[in-house]
Protein backbone atom coordinates (compact mmCIF):
# COMPACT_ATOMS: atom_id res chain seq x y z
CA UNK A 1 15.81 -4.87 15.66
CA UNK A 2 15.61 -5.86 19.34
CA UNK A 3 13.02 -7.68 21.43
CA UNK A 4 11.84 -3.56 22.84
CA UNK A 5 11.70 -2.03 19.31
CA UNK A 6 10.12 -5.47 17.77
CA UNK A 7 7.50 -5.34 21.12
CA UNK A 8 6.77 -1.47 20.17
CA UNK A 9 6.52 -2.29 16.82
CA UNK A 10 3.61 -4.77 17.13
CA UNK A 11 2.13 -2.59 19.52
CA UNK A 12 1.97 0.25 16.81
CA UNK A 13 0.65 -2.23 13.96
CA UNK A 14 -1.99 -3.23 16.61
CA UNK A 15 -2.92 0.23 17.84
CA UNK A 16 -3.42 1.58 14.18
CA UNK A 17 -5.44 -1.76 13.07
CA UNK A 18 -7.84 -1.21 15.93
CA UNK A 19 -8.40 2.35 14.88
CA UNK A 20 -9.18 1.73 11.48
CA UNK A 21 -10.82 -1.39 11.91
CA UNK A 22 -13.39 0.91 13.91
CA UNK A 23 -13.54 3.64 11.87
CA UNK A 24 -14.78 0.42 9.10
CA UNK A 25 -17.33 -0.17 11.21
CA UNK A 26 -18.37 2.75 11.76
CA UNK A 27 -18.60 3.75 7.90
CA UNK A 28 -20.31 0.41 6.41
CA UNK A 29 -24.21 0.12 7.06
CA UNK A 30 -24.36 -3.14 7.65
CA UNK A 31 -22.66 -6.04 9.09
CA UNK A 32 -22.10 -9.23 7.50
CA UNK A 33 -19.17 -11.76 8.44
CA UNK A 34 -17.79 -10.60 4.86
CA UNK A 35 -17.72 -7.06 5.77
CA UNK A 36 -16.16 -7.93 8.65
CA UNK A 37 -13.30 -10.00 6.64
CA UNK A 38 -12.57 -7.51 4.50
CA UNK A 39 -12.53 -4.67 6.97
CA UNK A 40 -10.17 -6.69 8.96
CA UNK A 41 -7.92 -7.27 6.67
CA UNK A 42 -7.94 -3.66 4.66
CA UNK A 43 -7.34 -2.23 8.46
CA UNK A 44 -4.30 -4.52 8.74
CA UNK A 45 -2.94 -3.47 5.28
CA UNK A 46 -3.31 0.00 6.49
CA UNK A 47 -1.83 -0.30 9.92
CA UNK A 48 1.59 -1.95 8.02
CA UNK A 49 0.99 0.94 5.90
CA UNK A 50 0.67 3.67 8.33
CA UNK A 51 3.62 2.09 10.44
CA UNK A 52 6.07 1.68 7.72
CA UNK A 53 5.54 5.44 7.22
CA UNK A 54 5.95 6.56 10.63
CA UNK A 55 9.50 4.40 10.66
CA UNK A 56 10.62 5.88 7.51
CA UNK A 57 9.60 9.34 8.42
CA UNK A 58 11.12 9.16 12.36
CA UNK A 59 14.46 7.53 11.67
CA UNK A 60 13.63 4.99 13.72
């Protein structure tokens, strides 16, 4: 990998976390600094998730 597809790479994980990390706020009632840990983190293992899936799907 270059310094481009490691820059849109990051970018991707970033983008996805962001969306589900809302979506986990959106979904829990209420909001503790726990919640907030694990919602973090679960987002993150989803964005790796999610863009590990795109790559293998695209080619890329």
């Amino acid at each position: 990998m270059n310094r481009r597809t490691t820059l849109l790479g990051l970018a991707e994980v970033l983008a996805w976390w962001a969306v589900l990390a809302l979506l986990w706020l959106v979904f829990i009632s209420t909001v503790s600094t726990l919640e907030l840990v694990v919602g973090a983190s679960a987002a993150l293992v989803g964005a790796f998730a999610a863009w590990g899936t795109h790559r293998a799907v695209s080619g890329w």
